[in-house]
C-alpha atoms as a PDB file:
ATOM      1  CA  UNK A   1       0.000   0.000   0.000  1.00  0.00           C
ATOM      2  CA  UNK A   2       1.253   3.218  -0.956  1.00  0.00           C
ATOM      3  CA  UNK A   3       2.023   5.773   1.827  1.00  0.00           C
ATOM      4  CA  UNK A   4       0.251   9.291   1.246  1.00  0.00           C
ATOM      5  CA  UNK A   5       3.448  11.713   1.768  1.00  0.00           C
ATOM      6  CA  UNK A   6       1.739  15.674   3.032  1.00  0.00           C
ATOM      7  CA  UNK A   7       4.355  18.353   2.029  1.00  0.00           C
ATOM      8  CA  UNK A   8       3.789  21.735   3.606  1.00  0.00           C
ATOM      9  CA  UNK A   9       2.660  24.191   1.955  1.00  0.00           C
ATOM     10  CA  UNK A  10       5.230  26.848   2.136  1.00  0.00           C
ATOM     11  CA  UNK A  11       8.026  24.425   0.772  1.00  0.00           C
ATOM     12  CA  UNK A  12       6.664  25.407  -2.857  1.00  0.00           C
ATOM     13  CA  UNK A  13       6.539  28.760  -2.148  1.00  0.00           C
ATOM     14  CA  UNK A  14       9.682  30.431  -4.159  1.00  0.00           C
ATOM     15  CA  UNK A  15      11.029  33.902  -3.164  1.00  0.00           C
ATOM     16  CA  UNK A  16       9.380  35.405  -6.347  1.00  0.00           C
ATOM     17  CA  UNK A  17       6.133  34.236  -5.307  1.00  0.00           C
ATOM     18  CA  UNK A  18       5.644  36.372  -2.168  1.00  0.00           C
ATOM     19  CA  UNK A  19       4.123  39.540  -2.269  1.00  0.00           C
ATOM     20  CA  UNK A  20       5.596  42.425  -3.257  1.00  0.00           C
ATOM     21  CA  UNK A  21       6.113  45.511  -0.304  1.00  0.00           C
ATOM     22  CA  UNK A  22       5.516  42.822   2.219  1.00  0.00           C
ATOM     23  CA  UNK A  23       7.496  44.343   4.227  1.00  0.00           C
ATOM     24  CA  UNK A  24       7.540  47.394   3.280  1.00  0.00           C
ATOM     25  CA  UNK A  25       7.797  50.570   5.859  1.00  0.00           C
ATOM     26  CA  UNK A  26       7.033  54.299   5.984  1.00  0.00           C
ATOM     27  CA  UNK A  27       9.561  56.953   7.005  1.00  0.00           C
ATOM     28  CA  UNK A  28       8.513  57.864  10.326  1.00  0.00           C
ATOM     29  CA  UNK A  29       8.406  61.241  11.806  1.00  0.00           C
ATOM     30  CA  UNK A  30      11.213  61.214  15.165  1.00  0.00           C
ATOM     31  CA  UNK A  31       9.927  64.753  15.878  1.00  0.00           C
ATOM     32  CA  UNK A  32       8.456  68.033  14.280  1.00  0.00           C
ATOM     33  CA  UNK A  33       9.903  71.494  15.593  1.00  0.00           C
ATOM     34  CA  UNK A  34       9.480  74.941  14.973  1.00  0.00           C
ATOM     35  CA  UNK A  35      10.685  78.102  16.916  1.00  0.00           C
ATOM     36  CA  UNK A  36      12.489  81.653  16.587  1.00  0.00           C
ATOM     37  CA  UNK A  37      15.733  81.810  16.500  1.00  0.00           C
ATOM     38  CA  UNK A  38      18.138  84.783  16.783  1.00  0.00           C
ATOM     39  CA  UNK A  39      21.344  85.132  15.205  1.00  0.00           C
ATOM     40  CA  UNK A  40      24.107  87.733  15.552  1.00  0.00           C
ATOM     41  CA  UNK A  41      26.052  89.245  12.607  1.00  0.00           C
ATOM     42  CA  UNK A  42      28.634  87.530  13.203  1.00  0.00           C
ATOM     43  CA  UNK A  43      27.321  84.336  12.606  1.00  0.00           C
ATOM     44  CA  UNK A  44      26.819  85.082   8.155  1.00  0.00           C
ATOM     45  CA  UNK A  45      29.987  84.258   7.381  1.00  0.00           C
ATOM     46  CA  UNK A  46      29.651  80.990   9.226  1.00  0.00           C
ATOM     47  CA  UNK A  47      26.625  79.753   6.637  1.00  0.00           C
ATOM     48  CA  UNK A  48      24.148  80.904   8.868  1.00  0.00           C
ATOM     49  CA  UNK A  49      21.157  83.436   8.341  1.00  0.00           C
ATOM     50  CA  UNK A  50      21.057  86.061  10.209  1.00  0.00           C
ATOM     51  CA  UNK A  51      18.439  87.969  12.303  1.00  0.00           C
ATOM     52  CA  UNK A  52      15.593  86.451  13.908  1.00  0.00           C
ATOM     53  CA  UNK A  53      14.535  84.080  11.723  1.00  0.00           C
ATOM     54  CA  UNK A  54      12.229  81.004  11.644  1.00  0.00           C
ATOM     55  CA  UNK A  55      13.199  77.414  12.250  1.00  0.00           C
ATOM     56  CA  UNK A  56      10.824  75.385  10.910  1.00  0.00           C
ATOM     57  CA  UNK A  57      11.510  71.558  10.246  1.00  0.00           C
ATOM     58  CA  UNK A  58      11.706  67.285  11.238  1.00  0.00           C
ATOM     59  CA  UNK A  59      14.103  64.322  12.179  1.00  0.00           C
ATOM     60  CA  UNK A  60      12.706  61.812  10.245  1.00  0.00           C
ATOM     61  CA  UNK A  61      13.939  58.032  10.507  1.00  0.00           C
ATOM     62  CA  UNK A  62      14.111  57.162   6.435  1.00  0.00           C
ATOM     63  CA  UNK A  63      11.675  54.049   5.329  1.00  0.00           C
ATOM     64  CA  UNK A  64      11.859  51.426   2.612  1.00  0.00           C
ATOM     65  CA  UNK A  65      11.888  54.025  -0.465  1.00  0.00           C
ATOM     66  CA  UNK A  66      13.105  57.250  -1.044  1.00  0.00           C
ATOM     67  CA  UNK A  67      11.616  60.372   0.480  1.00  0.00           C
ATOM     68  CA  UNK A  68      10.591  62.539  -2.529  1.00  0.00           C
ATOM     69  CA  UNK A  69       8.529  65.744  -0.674  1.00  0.00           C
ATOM     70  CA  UNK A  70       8.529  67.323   2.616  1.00  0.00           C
ATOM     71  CA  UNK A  71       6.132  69.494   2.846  1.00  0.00           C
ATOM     72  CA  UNK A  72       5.021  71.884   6.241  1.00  0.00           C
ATOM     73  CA  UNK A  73       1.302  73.795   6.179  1.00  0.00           C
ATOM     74  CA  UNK A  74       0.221  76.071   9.013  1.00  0.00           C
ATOM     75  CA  UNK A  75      -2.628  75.121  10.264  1.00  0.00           C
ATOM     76  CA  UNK A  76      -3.630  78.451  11.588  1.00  0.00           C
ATOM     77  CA  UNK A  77      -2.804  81.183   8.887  1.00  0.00           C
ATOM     78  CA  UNK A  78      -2.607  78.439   5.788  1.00  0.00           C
ATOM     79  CA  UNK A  79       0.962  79.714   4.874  1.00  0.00           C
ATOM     80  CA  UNK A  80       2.587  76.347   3.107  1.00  0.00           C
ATOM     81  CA  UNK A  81       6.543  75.859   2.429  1.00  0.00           C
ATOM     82  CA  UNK A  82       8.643  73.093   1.422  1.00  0.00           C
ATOM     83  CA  UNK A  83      11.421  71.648   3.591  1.00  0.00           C
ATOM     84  CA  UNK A  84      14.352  70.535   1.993  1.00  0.00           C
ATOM     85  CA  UNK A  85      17.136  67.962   3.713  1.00  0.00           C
ATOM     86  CA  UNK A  86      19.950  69.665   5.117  1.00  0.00           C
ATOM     87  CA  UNK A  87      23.520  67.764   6.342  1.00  0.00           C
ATOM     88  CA  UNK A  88      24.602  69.832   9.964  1.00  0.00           C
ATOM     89  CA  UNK A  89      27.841  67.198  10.221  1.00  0.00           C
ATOM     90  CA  UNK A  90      28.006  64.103  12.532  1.00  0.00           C
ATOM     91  CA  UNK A  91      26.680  64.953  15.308  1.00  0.00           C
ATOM     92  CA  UNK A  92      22.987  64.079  13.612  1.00  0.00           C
ATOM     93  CA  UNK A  93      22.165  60.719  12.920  1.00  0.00           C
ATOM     94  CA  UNK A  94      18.391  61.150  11.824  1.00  0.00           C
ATOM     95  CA  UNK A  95      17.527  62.896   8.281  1.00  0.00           C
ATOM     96  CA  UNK A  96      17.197  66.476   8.972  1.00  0.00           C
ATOM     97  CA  UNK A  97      14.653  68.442   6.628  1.00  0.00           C
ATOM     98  CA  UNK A  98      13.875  72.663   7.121  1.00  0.00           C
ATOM     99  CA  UNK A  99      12.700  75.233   5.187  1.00  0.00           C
ATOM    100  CA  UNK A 100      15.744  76.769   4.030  1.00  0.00           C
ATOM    101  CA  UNK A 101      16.893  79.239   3.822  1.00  0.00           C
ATOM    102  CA  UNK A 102      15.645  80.528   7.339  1.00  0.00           C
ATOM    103  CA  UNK A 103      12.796  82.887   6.473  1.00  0.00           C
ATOM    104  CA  UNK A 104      12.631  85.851   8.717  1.00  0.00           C
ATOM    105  CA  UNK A 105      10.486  86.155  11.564  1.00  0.00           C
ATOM    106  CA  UNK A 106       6.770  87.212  10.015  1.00  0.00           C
ATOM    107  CA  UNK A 107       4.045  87.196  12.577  1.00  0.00           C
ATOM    108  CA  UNK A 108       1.178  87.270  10.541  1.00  0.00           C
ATOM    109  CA  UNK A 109       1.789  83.731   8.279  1.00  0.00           C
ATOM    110  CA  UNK A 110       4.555  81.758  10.947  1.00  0.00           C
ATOM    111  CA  UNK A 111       2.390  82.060  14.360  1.00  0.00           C
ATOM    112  CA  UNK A 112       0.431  78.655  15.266  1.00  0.00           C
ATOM    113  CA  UNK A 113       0.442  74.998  14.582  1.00  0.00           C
ATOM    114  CA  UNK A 114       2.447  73.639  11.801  1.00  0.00           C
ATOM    115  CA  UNK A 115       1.877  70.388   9.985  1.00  0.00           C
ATOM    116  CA  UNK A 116       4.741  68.373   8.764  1.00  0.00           C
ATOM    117  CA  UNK A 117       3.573  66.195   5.694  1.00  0.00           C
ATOM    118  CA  UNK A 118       6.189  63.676   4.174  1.00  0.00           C
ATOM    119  CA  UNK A 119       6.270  61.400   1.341  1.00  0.00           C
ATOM    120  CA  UNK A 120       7.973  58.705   0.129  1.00  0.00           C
ATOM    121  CA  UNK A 121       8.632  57.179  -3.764  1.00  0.00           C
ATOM    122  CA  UNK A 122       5.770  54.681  -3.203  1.00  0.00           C
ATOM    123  CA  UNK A 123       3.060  57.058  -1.866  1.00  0.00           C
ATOM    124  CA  UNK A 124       3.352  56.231   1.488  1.00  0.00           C
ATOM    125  CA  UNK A 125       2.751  59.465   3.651  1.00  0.00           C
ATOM    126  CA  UNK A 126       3.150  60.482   7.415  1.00  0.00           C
ATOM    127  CA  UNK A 127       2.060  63.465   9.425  1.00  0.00           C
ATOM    128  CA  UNK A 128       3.147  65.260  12.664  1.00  0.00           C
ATOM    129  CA  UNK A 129       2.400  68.515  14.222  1.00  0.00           C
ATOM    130  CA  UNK A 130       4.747  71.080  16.133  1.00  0.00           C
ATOM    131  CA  UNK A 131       3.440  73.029  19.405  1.00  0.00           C
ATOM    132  CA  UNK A 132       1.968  76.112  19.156  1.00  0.00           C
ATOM    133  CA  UNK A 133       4.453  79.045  18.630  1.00  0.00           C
ATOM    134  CA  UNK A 134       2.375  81.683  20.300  1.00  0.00           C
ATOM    135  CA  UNK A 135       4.832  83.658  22.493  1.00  0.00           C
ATOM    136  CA  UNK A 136       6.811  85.959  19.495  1.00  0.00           C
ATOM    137  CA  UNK A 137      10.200  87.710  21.249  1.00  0.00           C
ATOM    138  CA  UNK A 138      13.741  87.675  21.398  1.00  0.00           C
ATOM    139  CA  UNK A 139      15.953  86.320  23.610  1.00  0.00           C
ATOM    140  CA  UNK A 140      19.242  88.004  25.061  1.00  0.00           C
ATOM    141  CA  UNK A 141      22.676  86.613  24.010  1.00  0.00           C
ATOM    142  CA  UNK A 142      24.678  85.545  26.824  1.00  0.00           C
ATOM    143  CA  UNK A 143      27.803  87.249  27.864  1.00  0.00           C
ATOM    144  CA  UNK A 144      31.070  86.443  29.462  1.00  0.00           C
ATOM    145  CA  UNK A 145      31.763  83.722  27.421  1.00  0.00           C
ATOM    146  CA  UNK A 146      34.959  81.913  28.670  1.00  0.00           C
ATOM    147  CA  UNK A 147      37.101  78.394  28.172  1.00  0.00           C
ATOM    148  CA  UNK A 148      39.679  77.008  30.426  1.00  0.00           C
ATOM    149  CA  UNK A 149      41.821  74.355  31.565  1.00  0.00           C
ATOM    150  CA  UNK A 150      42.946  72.158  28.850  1.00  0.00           C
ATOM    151  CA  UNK A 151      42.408  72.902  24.986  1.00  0.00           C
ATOM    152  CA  UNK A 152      41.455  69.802  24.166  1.00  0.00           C
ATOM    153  CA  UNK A 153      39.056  69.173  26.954  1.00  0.00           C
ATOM    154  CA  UNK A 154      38.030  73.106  28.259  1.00  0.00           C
ATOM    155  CA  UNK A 155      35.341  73.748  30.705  1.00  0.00           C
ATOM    156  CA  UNK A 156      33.212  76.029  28.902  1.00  0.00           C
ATOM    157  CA  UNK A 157      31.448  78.913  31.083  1.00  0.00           C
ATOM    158  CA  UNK A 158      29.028  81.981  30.387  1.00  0.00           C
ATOM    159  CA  UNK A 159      26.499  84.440  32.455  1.00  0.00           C
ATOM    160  CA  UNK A 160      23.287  83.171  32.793  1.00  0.00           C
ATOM    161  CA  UNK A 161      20.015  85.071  31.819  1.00  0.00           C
ATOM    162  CA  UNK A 162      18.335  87.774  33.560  1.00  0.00           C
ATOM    163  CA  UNK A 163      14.533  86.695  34.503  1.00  0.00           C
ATOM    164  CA  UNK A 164      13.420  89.969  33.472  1.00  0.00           C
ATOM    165  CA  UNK A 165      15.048  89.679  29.981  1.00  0.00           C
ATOM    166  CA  UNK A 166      12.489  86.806  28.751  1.00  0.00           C
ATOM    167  CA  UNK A 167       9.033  85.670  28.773  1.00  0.00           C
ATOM    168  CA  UNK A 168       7.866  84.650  32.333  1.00  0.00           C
ATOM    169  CA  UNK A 169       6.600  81.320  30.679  1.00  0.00           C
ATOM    170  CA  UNK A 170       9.846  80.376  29.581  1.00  0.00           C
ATOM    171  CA  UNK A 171      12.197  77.577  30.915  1.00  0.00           C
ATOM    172  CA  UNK A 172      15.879  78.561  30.362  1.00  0.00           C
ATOM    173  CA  UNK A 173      17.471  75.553  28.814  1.00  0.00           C
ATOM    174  CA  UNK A 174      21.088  75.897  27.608  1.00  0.00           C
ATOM    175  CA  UNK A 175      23.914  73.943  25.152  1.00  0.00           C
ATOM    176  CA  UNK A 176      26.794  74.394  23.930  1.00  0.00           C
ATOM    177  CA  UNK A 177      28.441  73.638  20.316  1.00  0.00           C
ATOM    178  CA  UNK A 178      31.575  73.562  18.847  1.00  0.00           C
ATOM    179  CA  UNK A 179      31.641  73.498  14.683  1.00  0.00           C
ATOM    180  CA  UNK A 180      33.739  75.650  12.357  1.00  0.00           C
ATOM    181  CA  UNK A 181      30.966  76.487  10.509  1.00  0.00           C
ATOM    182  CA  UNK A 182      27.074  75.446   9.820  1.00  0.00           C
ATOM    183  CA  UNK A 183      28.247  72.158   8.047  1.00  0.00           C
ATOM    184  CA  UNK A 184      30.206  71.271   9.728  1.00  0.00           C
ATOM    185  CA  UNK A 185      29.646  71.140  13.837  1.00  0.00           C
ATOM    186  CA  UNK A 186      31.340  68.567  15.653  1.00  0.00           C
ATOM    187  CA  UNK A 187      30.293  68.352  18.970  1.00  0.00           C
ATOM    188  CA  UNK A 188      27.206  69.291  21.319  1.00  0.00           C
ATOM    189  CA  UNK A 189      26.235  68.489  24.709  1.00  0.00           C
ATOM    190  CA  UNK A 190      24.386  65.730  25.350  1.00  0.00           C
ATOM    191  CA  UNK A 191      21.539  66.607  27.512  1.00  0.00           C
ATOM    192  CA  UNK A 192      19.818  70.644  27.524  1.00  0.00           C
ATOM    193  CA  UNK A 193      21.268  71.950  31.254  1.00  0.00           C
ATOM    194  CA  UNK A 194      19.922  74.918  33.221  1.00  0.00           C
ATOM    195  CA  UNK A 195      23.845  75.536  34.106  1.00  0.00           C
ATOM    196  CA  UNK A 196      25.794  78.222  32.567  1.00  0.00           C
ATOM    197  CA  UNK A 197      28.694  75.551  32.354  1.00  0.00           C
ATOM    198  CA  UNK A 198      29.548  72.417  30.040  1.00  0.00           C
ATOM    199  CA  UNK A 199      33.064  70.051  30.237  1.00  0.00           C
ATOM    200  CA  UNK A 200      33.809  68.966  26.720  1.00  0.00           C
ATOM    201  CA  UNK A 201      35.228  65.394  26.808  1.00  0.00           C
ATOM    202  CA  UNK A 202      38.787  64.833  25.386  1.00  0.00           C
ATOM    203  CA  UNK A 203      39.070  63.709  21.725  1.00  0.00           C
ATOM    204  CA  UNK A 204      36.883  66.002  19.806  1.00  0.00           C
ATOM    205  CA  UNK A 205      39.247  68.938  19.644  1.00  0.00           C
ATOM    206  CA  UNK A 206      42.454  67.995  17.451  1.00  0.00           C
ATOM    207  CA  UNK A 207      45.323  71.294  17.803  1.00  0.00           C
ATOM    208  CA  UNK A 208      45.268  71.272  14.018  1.00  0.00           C
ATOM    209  CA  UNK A 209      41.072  72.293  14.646  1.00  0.00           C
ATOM    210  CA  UNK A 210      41.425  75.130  17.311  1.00  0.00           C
ATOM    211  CA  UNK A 211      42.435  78.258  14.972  1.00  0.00           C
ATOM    212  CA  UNK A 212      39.358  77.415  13.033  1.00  0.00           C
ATOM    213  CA  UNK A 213      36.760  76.566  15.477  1.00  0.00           C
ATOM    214  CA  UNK A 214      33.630  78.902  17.293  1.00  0.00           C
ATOM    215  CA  UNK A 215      32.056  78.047  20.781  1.00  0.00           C
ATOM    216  CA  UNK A 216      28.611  78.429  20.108  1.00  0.00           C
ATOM    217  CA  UNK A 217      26.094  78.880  22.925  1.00  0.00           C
ATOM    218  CA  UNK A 218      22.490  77.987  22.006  1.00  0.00           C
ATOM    219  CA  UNK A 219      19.809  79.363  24.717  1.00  0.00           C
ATOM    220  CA  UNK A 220      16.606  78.088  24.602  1.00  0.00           C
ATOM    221  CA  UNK A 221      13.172  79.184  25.711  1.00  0.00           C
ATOM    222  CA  UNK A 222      10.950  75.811  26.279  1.00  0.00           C
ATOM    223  CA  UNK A 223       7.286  76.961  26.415  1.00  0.00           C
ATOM    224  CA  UNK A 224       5.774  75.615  29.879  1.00  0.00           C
ATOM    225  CA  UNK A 225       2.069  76.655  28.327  1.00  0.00           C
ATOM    226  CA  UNK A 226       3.003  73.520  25.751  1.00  0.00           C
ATOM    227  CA  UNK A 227       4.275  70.403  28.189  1.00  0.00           C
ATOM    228  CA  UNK A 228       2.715  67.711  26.414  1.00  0.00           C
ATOM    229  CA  UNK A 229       4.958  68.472  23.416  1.00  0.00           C
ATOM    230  CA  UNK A 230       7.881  66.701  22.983  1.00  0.00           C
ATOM    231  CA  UNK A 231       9.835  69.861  21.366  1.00  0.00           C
ATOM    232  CA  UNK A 232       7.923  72.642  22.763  1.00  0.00           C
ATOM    233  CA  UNK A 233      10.938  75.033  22.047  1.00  0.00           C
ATOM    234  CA  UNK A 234       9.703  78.543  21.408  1.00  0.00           C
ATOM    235  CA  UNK A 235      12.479  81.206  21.218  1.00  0.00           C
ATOM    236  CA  UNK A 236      16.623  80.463  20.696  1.00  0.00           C
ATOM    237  CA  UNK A 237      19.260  82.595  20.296  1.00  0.00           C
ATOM    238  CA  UNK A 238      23.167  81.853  19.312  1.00  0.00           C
ATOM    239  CA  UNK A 239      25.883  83.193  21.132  1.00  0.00           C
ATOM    240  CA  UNK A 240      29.235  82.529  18.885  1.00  0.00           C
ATOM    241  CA  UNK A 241      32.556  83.384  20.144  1.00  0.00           C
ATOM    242  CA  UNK A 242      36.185  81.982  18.300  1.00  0.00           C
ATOM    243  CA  UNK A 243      37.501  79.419  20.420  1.00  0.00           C
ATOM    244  CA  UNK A 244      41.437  80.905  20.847  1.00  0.00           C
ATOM    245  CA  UNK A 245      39.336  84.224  22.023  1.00  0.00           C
ATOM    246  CA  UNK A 246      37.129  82.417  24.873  1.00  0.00           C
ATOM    247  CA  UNK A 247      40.748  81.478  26.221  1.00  0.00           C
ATOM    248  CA  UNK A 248      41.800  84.622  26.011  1.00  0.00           C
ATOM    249  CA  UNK A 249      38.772  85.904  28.192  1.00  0.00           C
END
């Protein structure tokens, strides 16, 4: 009598058989932002815009296909612009997309809820809002600026804010930078700090770097009326200061 032999199913299935985009994935949005930020004149040369300009933009974590539109709407005045990926050096990881360049602060079409749209060679889209940027203002740039110890690992020190000089909703978060220019920034701190200090680890300053490289000090104003936003960051502004000068202090 002849045996019946039962061969699963799945050993006839070949690799060209199975579905195409089965496992396909979305770029996903890490986190929307959008804030004022202030820059000094000295900071043109450097690549970036000056003036108090918007920042307006996403992290995104890339998918299965190639991005092909980011797009960011307000949701309050109906202004729409398109973000465009920009490369700030190594010290991102994440795909970094802004409206660029910078437009300058305008009330009447920035103010609100933006909507970041983005999508992908396939189709595929995904959304995410910012917080509300309701507050408007400038912040102060911080003074007394100084580095010391050793060059290559300097303790980094500046004057913190005056209450009076910012919005009372504000939290006062600082962090420090060091980059030779907008494309190229090299280190930041880890974690936003209320202190007006920051160590820099050994082996990110090389002697041949020092002529060339800026401390930047970024101050930021998180809005406390917007907790439940992961970035509720409403006001910056840059400090910059030539590294051999902060020693010099």
């Amino acid at each position: 009598m002849r045996r019946s032999v039962l061969v699963p199913l799945f050993l006839f299935i070949v690799p060209g058989m199975v579905a195409p985009n089965t496992y396909a994935y979305a770029a996903k949005i890490k986190y929307a932002y959008v804030f004022i930020d202030r820059f000094p004149e000295e900071a043109g040369p450097l690549g970036f815009s000056t003036g108090n300009v918007l920042h307006l933009g996403a992290f995104i974590v890339p998918g299965d296909s190639p991005i092909t539109e980011v797009t960011a709407k307000n949701l309050d005045t109906g202004s729409l612009l398109t973000l465009t990926r920009i490369d700030l050096g190594p010290i991102f990881t994440d795909l970094v997309y802004e409206a660029q360049p910078c437009p300058h602060f305008d009330p009447s079409t920035h103010k609100g809820v933006w909507e970041i749209g983005v999508r992908d060679e396939n189709g595929k889209e995904v959304f995410a809002k910012t917080h509300n940027l309701d507050k408007g203002g400038k912040l102060p740039y911080v003074q007394n600026i100084k580095a010391s110890g050793s060059p290559f690992a300097p303790k980094i020190t500046w004057t913190t804010l005056k209450k009076e000089d910012y919005p009372s909703e504000c939290q006062i978060k600082y962090r420090v930078r060091l980059l030779k220019n907008n494309r190229n920034q090299f280190y930041k701190t880890k974690e936003l700090s209320p202190d007006t200090k920051d160590e820099i680890p050994g082996g990110f300053l090389k002697y041949e770097d020092i002529p060339d490289t800026y401390i930047r000090i970024e101050t930021q104003c998180w809005d406390t009326d917007d907790k439940d936003h992961p970035v509720g960051i409403e006001l910056k502004s840059e400090t910059f200061l030539p590294f051999v000068e902060a020693f010099s202090q």
